[in-house]
PDB file of N, CA and C in Angstrom:
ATOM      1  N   UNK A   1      16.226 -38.541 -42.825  1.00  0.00           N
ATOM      2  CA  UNK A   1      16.229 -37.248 -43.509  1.00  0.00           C
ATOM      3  C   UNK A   1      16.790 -37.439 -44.905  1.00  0.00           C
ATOM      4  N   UNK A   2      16.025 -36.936 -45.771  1.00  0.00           N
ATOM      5  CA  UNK A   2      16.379 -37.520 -47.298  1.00  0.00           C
ATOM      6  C   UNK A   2      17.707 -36.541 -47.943  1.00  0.00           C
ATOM      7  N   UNK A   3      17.621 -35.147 -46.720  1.00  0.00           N
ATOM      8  CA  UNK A   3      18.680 -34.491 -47.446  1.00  0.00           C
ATOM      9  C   UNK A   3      20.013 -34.088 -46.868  1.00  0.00           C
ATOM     10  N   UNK A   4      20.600 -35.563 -46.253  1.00  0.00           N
ATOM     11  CA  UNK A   4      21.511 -35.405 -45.584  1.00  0.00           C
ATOM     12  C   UNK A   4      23.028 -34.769 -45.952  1.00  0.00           C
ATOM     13  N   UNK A   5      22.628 -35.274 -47.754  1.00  0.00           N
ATOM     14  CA  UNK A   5      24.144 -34.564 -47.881  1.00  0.00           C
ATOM     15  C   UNK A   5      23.863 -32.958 -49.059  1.00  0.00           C
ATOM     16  N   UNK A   6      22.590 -32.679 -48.797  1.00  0.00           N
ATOM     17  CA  UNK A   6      22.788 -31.718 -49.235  1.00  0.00           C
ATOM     18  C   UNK A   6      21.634 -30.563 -48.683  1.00  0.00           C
ATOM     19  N   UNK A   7      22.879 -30.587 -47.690  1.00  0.00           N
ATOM     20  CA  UNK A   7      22.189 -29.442 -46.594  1.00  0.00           C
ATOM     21  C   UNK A   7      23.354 -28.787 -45.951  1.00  0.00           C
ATOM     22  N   UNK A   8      22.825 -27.416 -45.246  1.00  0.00           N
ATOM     23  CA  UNK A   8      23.849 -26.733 -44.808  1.00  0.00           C
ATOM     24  C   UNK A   8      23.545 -26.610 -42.992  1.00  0.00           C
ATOM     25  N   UNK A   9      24.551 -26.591 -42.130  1.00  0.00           N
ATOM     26  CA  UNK A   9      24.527 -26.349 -40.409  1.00  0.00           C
ATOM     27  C   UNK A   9      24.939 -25.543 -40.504  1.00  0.00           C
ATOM     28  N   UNK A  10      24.609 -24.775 -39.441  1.00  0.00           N
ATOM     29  CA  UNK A  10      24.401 -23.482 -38.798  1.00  0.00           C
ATOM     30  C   UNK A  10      25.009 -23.580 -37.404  1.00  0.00           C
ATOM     31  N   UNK A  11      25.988 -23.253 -37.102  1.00  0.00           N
ATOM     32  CA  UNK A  11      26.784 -23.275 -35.432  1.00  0.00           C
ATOM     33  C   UNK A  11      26.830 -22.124 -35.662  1.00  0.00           C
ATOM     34  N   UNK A  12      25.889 -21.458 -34.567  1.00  0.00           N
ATOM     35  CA  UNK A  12      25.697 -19.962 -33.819  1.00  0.00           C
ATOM     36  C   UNK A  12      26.891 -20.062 -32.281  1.00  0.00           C
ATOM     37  N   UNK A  13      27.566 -19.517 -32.579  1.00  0.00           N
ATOM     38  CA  UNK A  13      28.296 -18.780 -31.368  1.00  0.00           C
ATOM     39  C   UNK A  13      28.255 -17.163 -31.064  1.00  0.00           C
ATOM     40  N   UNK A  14      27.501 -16.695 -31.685  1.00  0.00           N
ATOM     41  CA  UNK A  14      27.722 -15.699 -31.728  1.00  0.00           C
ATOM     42  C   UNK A  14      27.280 -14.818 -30.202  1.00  0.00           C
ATOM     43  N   UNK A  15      27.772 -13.918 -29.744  1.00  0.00           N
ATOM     44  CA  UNK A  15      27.407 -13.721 -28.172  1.00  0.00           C
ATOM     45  C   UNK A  15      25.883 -12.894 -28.677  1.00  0.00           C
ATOM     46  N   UNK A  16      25.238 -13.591 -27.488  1.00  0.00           N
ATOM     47  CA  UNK A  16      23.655 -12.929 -27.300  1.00  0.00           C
ATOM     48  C   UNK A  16      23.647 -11.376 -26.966  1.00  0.00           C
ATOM     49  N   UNK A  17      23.450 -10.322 -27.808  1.00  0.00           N
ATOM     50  CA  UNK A  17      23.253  -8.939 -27.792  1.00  0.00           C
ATOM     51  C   UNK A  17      23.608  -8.115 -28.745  1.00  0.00           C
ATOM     52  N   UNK A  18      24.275  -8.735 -29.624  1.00  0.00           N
ATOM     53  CA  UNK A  18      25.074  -8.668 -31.024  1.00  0.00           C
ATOM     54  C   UNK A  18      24.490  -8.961 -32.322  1.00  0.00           C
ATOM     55  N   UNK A  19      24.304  -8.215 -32.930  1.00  0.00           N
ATOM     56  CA  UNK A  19      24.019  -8.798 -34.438  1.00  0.00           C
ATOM     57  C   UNK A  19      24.303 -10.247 -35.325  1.00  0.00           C
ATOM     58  N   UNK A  20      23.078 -10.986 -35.215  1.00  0.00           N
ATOM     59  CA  UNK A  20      22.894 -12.487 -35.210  1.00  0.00           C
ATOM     60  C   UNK A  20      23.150 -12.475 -36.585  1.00  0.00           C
ATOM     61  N   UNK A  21      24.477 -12.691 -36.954  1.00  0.00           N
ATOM     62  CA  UNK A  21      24.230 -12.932 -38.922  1.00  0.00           C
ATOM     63  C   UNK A  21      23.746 -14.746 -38.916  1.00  0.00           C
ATOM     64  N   UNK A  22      24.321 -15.154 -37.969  1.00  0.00           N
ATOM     65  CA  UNK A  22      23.686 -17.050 -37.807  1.00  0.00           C
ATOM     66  C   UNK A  22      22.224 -16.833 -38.210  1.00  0.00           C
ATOM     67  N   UNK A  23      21.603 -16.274 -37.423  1.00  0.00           N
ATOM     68  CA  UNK A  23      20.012 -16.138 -37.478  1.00  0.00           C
ATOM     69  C   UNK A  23      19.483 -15.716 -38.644  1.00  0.00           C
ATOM     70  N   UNK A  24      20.225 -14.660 -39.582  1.00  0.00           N
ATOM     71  CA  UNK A  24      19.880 -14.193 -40.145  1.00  0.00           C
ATOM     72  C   UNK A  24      20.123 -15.068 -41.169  1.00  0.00           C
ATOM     73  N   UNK A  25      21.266 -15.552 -41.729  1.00  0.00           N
ATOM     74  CA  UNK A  25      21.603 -16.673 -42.769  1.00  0.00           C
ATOM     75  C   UNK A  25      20.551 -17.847 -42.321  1.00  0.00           C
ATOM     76  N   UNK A  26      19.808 -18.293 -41.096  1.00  0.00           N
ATOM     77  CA  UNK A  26      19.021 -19.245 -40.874  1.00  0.00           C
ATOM     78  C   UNK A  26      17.885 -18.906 -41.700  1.00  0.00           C
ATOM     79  N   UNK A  27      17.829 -17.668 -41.295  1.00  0.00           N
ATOM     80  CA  UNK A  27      16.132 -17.077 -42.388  1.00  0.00           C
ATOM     81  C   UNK A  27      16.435 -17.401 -43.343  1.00  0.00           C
ATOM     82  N   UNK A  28      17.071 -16.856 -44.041  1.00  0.00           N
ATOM     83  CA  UNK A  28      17.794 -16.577 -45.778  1.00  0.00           C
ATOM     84  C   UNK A  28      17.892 -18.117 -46.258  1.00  0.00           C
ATOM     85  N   UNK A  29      18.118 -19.012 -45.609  1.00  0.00           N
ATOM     86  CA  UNK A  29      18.394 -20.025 -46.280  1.00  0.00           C
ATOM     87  C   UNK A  29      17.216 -20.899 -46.029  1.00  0.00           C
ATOM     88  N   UNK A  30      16.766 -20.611 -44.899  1.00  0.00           N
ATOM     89  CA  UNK A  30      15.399 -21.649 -45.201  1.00  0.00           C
ATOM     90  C   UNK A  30      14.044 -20.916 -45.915  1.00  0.00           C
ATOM     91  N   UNK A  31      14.228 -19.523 -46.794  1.00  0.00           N
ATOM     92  CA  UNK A  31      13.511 -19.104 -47.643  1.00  0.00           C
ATOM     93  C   UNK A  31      13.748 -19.835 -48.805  1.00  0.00           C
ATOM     94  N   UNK A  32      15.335 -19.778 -49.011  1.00  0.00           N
ATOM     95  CA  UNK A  32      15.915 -20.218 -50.377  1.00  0.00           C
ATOM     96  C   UNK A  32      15.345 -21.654 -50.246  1.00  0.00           C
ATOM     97  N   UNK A  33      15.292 -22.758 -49.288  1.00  0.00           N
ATOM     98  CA  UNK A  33      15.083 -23.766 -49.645  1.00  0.00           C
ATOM     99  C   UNK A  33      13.678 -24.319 -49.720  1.00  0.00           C
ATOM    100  N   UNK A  34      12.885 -23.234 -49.349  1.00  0.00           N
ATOM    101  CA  UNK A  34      11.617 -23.350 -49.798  1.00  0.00           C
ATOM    102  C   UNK A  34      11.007 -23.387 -51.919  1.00  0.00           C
ATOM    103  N   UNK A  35      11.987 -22.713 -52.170  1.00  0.00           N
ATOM    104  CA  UNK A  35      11.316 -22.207 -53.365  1.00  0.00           C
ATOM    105  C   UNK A  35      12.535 -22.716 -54.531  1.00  0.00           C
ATOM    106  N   UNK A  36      13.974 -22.186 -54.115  1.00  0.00           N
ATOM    107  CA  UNK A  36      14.706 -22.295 -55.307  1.00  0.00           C
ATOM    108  C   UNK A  36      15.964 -23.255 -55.211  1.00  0.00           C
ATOM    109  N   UNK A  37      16.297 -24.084 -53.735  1.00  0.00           N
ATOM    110  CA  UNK A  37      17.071 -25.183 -53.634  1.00  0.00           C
ATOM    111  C   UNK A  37      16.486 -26.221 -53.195  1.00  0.00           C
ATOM    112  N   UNK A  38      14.942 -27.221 -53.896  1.00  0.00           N
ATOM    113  CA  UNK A  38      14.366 -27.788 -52.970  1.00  0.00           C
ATOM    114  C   UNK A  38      15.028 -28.745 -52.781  1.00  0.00           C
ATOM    115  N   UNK A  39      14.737 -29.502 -51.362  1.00  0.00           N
ATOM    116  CA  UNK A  39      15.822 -30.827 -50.637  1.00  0.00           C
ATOM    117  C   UNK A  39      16.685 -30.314 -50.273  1.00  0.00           C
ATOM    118  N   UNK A  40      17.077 -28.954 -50.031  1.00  0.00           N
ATOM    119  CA  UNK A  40      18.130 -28.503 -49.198  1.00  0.00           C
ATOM    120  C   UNK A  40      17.783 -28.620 -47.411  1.00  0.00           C
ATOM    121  N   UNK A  41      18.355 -29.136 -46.638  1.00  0.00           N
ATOM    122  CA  UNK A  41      17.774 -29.237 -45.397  1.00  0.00           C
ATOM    123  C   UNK A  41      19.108 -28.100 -45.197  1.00  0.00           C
ATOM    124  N   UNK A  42      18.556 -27.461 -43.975  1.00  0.00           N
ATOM    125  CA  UNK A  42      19.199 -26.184 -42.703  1.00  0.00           C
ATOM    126  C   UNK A  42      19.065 -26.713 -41.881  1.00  0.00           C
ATOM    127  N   UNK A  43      20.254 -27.010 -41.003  1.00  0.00           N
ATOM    128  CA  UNK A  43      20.453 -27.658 -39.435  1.00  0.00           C
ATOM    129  C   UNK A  43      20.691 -26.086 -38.905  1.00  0.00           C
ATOM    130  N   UNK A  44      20.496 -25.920 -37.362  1.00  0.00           N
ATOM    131  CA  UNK A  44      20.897 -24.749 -37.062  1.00  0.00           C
ATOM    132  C   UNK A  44      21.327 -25.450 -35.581  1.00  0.00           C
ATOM    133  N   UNK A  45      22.195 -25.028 -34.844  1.00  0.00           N
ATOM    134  CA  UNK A  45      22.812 -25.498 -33.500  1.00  0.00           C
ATOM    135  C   UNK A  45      23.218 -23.848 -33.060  1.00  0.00           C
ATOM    136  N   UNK A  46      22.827 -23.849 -31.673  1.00  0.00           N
ATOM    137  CA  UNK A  46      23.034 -23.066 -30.761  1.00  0.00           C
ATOM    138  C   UNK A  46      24.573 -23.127 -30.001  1.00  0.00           C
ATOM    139  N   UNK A  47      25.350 -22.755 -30.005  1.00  0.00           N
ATOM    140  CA  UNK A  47      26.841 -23.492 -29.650  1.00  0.00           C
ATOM    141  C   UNK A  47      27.221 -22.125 -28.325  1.00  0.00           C
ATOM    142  N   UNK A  48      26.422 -22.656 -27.081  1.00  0.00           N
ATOM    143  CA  UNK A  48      27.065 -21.633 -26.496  1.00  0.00           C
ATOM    144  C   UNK A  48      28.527 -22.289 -25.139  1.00  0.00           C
ATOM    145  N   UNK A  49      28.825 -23.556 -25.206  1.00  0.00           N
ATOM    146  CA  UNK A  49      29.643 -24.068 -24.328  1.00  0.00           C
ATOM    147  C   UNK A  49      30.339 -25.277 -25.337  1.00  0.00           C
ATOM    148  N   UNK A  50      31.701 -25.645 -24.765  1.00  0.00           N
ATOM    149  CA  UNK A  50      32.098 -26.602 -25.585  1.00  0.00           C
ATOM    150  C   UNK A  50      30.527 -28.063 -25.635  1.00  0.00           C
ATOM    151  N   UNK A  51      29.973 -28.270 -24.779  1.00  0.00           N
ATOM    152  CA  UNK A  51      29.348 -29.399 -24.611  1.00  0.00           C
ATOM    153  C   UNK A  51      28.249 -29.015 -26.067  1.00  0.00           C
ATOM    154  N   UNK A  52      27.919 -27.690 -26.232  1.00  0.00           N
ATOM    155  CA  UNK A  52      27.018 -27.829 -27.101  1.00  0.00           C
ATOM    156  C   UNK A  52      27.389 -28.325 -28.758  1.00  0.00           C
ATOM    157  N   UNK A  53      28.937 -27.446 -28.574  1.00  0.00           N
ATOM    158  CA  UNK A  53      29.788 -27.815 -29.803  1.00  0.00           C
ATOM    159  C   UNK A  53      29.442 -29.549 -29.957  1.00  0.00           C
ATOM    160  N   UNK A  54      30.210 -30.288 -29.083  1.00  0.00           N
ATOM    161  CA  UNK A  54      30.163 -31.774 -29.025  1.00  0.00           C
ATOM    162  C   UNK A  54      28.827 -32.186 -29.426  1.00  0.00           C
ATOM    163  N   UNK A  55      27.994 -31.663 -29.105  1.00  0.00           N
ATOM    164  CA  UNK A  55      26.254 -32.752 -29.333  1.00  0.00           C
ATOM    165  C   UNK A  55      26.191 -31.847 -30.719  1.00  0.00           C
ATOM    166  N   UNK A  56      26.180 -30.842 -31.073  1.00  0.00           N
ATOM    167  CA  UNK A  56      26.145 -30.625 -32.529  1.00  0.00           C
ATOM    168  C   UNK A  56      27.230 -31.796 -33.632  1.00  0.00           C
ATOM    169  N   UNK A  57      28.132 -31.245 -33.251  1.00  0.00           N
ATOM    170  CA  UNK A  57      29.295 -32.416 -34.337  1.00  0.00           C
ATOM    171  C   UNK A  57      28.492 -33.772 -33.666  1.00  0.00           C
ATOM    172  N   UNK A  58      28.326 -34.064 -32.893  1.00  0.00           N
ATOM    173  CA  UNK A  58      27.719 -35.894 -32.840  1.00  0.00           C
ATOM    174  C   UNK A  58      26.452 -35.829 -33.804  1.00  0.00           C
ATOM    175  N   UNK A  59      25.700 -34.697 -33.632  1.00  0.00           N
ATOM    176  CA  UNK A  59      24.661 -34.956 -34.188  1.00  0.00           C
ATOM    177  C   UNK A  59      24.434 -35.188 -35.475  1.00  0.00           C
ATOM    178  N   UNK A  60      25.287 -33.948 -36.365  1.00  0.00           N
ATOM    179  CA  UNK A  60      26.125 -34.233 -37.605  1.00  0.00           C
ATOM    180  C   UNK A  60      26.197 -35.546 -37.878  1.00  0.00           C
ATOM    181  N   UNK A  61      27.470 -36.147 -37.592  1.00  0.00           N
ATOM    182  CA  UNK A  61      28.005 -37.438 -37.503  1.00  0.00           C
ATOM    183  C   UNK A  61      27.149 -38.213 -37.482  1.00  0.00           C
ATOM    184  N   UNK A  62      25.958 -38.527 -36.648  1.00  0.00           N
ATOM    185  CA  UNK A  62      25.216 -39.637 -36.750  1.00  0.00           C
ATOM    186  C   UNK A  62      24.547 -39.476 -38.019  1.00  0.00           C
ATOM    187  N   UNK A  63      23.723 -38.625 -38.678  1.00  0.00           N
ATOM    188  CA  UNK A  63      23.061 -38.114 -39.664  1.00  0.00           C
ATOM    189  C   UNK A  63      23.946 -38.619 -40.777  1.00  0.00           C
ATOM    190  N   UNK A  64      25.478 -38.135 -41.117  1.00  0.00           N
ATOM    191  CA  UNK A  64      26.343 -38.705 -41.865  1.00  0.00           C
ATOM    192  C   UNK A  64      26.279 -40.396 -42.180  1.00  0.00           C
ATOM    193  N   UNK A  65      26.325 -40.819 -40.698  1.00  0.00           N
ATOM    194  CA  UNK A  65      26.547 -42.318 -40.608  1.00  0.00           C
ATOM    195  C   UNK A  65      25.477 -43.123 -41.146  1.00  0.00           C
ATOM    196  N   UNK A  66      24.584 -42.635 -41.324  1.00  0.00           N
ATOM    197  CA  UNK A  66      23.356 -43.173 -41.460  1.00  0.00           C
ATOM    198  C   UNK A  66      22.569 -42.881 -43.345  1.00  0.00           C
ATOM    199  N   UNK A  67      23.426 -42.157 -43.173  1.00  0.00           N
ATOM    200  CA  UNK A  67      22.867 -41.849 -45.220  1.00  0.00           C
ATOM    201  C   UNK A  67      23.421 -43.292 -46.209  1.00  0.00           C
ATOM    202  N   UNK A  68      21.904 -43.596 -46.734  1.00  0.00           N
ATOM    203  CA  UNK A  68      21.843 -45.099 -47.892  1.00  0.00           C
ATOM    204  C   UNK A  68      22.687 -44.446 -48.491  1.00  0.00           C
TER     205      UNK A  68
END
């Protein structure tokens, strides 16, 4: 991924029935990076148990580890 360090994640915890501002900043920003931040990558992670937390931050991390 060419735009590892200049991109933004998205950890949604937010409880399911509630007004998703995660979701909504997911839209908003992958409009913006269509047109007026190009090479901005949007990660988005679903974080509903610690385990999901963990495979998000690993996933992060590897992505980190791996940028030339």
């Amino acid at each position: 991924m060419d735009g590892r360090f200049n991109s933004v994640a998205i950890l949604d915890a937010i409880p399911n029935g509630e007004w998703n501002t995660a979701r909504r900043l997911l839209d908003d920003l992958k409009d913006i990076a269509g047109y007026t931040a190009m090479g901005l990558h949007v990660r988005y992670f679903r974080v509903e148990s610690t385990k999901d937390l963990q495979l998000a931050a690993t996933s992060l991390v590897k992505e980190a580890m791996t940028a030339a």
